[in-house]
Protein backbone atom coordinates (compact mmCIF):
# COMPACT_ATOMS: atom_id res chain seq x y z
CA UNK A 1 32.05 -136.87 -0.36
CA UNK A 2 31.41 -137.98 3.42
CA UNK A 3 33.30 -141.40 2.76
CA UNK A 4 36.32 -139.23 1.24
CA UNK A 5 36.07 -137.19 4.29
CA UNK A 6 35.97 -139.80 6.10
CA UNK A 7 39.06 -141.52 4.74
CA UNK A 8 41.12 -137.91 5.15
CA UNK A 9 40.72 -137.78 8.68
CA UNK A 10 41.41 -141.91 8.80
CA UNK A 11 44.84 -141.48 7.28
CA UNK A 12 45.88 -137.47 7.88
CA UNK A 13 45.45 -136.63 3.94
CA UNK A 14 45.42 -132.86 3.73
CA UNK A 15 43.78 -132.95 7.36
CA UNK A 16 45.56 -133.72 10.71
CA UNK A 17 44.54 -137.43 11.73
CA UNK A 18 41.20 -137.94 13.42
CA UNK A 19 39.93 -140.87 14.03
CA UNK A 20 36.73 -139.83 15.90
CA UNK A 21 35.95 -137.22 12.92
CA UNK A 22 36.51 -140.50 10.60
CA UNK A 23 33.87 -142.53 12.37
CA UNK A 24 31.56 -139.13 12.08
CA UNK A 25 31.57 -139.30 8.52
CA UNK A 26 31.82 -143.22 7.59
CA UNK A 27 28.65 -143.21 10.11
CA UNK A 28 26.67 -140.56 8.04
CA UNK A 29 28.15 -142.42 4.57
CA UNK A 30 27.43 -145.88 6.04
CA UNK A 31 23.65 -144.84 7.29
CA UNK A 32 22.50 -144.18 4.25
CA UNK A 33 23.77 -147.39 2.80
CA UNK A 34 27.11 -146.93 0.97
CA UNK A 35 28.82 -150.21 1.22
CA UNK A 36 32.14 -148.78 1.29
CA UNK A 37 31.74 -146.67 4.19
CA UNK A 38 30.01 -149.75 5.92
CA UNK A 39 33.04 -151.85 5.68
CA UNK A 40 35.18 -148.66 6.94
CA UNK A 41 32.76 -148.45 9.71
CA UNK A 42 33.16 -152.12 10.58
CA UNK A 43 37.33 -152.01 10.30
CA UNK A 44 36.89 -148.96 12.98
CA UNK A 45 34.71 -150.90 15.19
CA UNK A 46 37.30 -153.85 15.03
CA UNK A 47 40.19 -152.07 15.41
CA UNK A 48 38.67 -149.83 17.97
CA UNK A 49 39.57 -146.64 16.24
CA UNK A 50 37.94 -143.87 17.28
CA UNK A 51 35.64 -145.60 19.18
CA UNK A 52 35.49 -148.33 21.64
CA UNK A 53 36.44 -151.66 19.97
CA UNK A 54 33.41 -153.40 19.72
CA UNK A 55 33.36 -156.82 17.42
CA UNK A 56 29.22 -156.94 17.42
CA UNK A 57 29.29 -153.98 15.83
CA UNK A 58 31.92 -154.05 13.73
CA UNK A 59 30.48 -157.65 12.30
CA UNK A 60 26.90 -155.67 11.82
CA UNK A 61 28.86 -153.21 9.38
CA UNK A 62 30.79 -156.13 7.45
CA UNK A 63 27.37 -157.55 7.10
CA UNK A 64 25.53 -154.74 5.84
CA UNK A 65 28.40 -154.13 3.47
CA UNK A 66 28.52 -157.78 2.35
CA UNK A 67 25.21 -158.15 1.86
CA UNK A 68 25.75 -155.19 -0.96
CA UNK A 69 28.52 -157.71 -2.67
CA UNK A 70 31.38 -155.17 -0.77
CA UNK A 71 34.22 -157.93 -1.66
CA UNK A 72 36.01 -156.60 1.36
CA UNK A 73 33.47 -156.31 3.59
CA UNK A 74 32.97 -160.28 2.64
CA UNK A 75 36.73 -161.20 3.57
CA UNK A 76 36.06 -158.94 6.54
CA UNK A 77 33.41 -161.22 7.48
CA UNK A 78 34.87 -164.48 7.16
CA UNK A 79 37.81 -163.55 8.99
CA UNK A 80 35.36 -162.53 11.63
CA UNK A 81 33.47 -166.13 11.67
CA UNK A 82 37.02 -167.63 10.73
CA UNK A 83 38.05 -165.91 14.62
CA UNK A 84 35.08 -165.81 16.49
CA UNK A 85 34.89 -162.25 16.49
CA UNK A 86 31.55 -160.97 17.64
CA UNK A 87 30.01 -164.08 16.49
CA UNK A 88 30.11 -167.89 17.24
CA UNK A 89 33.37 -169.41 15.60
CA UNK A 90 32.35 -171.17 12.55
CA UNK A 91 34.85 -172.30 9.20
CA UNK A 92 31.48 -172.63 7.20
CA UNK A 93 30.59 -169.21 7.44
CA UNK A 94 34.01 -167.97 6.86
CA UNK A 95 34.56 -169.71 4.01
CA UNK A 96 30.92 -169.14 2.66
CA UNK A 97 32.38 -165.31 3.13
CA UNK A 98 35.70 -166.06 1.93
CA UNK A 99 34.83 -167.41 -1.08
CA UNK A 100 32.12 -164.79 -2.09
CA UNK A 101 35.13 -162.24 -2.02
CA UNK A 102 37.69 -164.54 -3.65
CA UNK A 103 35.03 -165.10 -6.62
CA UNK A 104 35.25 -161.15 -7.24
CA UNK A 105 39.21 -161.09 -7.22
CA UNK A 106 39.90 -160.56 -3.72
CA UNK A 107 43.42 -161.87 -3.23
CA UNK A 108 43.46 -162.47 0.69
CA UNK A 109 40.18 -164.09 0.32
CA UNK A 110 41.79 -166.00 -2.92
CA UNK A 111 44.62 -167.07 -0.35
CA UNK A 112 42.36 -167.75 2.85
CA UNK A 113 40.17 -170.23 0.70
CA UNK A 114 43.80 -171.56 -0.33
CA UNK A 115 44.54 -172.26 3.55
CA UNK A 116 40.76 -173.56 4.07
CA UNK A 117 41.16 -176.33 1.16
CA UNK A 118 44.87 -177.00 2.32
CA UNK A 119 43.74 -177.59 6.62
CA UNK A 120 40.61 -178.97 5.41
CA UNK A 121 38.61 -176.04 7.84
CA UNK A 122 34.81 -175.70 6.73
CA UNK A 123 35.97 -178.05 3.48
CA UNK A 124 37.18 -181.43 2.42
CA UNK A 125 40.79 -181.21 2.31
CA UNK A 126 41.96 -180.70 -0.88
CA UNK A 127 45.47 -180.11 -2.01
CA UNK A 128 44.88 -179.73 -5.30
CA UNK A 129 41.95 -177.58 -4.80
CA UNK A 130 44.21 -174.96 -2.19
CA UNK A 131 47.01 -174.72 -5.40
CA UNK A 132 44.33 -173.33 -7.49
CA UNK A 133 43.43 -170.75 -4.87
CA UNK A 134 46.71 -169.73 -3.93
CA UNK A 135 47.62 -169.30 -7.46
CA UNK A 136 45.06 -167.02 -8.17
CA UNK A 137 46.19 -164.55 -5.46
CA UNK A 138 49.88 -165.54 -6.34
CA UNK A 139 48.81 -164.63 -9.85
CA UNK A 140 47.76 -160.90 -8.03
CA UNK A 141 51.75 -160.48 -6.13
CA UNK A 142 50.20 -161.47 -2.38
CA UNK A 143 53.39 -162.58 -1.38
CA UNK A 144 52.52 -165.27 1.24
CA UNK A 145 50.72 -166.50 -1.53
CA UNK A 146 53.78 -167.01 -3.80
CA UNK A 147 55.56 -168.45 -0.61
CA UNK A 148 52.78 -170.84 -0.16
CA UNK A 149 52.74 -171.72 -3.62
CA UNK A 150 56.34 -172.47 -3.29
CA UNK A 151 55.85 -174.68 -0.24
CA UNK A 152 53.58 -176.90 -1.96
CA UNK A 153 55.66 -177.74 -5.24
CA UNK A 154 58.27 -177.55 -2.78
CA UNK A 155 56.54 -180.64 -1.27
CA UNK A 156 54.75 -181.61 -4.02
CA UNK A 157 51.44 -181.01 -2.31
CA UNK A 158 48.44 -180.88 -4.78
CA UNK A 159 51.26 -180.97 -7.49
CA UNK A 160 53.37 -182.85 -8.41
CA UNK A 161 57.20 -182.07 -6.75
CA UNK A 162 59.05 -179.37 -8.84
CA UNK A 163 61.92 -177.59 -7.41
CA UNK A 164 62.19 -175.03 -10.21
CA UNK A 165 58.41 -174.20 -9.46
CA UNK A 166 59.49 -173.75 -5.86
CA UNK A 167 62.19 -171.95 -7.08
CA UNK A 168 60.65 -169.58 -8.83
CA UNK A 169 57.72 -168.82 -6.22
CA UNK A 170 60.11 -168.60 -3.18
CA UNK A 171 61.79 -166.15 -5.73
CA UNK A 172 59.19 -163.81 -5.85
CA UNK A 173 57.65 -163.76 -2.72
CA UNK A 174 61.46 -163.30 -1.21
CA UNK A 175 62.12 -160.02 -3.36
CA UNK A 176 58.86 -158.47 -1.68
CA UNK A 177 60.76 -158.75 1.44
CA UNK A 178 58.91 -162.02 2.55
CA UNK A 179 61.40 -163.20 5.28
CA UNK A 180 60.06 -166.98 5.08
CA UNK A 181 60.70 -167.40 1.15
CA UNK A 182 63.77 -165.54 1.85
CA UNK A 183 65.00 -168.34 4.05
CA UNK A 184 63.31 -171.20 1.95
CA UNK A 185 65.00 -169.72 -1.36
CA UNK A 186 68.60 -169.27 0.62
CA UNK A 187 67.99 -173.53 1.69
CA UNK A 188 67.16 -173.77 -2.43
CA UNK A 189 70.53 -172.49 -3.04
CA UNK A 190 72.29 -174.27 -0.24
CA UNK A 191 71.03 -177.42 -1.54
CA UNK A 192 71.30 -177.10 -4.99
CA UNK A 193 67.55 -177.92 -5.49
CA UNK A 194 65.80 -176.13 -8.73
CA UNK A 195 69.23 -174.34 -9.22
CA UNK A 196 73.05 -174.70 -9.46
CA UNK A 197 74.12 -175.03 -5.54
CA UNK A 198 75.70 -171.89 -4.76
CA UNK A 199 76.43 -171.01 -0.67
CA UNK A 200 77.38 -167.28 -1.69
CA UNK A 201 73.81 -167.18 -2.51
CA UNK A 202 72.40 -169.06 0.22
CA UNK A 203 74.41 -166.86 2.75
CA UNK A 204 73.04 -163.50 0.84
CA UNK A 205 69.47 -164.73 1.38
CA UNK A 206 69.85 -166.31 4.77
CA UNK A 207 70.89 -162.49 6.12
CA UNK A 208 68.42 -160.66 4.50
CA UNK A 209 65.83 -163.47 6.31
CA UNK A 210 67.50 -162.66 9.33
CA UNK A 211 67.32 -158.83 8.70
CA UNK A 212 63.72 -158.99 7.98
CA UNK A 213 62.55 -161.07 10.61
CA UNK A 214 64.10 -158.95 13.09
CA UNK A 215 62.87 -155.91 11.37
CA UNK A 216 59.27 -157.83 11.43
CA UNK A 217 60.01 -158.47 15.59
CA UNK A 218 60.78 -155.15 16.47
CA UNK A 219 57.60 -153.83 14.61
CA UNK A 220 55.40 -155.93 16.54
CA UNK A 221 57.35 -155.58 19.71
């Protein structure tokens, strides 16, 4: 009941938005060791809502949680080693994180241990070993996911080169909205690579790239 509280106030459902009054309650959830409201507690402390951001703390939550097998709070805590958030910058830990999450079906931990294996961060490089990764959270509809997937049959990158694979991934990642695929699918079409080359099509997808990207610019302006 406190953590449902707690996530009211967070997001203004049937109560006016209250971040402070959020932290109350994910505190009193958190203290008496519900993972869930740990994680919460961490994500408040991070993004400084409702109190002053404050990484240490926010990484104590994650841990707390992570330590329960909170899949979240375990993608929460590799990002925070993968950053250097509140703790000395280390790929090992994140990905010892990252992969404790991905194991339980978390798709942005599925897709960071993609990146890890593809940059070769905290791992051997391994193309082959980032495909299977980024499939699995492709497999979920993470759509930079399904644009990375794309990329790398795209360049034939722990697969072997298959436009229509490209195709198809740059497909579905673009009608999520993904701006990138967008513009990778519209160079597909422009091509004639994986499909019949049509510039109608390749102009259609261009501007909607171009509409999302600025769309994606003046929310983070």
């Amino acid at each position: 009941a406190q953590s449902w509280l707690a996530e009211s106030y967070r997001n203004g459902i049937g109560l006016g938005k209250d971040h402070a009054e959020a932290v109350k309650w994910f505190r009193l959830a958190a203290e008496q060791g519900f993972a869930p409201a740990q994680n919460d507690l961490g994500e408040m402390y991070e993004n400084g809502q409702g109190v002053v951001q404050d990484y240490v703390e926010a990484l104590k939550w994650y841990r707390l949680a992570a330590q329960q097998g909170n899949e979240s709070a375990q993608y929460n805590l590799g990002v925070m080693y993968d950053n250097g958030r509140g703790v000395a910058q280390s790929y090992a830990e994140a990905v010892k994180w990252y992969r404790l999450a991905a194991q339980q079906g978390d798709a942005l931990a599925q897709f960071y241990m993609g990146l890890k294996y593809y940059k070769g961060q905290g791992v051997v490089q391994d193309y082959a070993e980032s495909r299977n990764w980024v499939m699995l959270a492709a497999l979920q509809k993470y759509a930079p996911a399904q644009f990375n997937l794309g990329v790398m049959y795209d360049n034939g990158q722990g697969v072997l080169k298959d436009y229509a694979q490209a195709l198809k991934w740059y497909r579905l990642a673009a009608q999520q909205g993904y701006a990138y695929a967008q513009s990778n699918l519209a160079g597909m079409y422009y091509k004639g690579q994986g499909v019949v080359q049509d510039y109608v099509k390749a102009h259609s997808w261009y501007n909607l790239a171009a509409v999302e990207s600025s769309h994606t610019n003046a929310a983070n302006a």
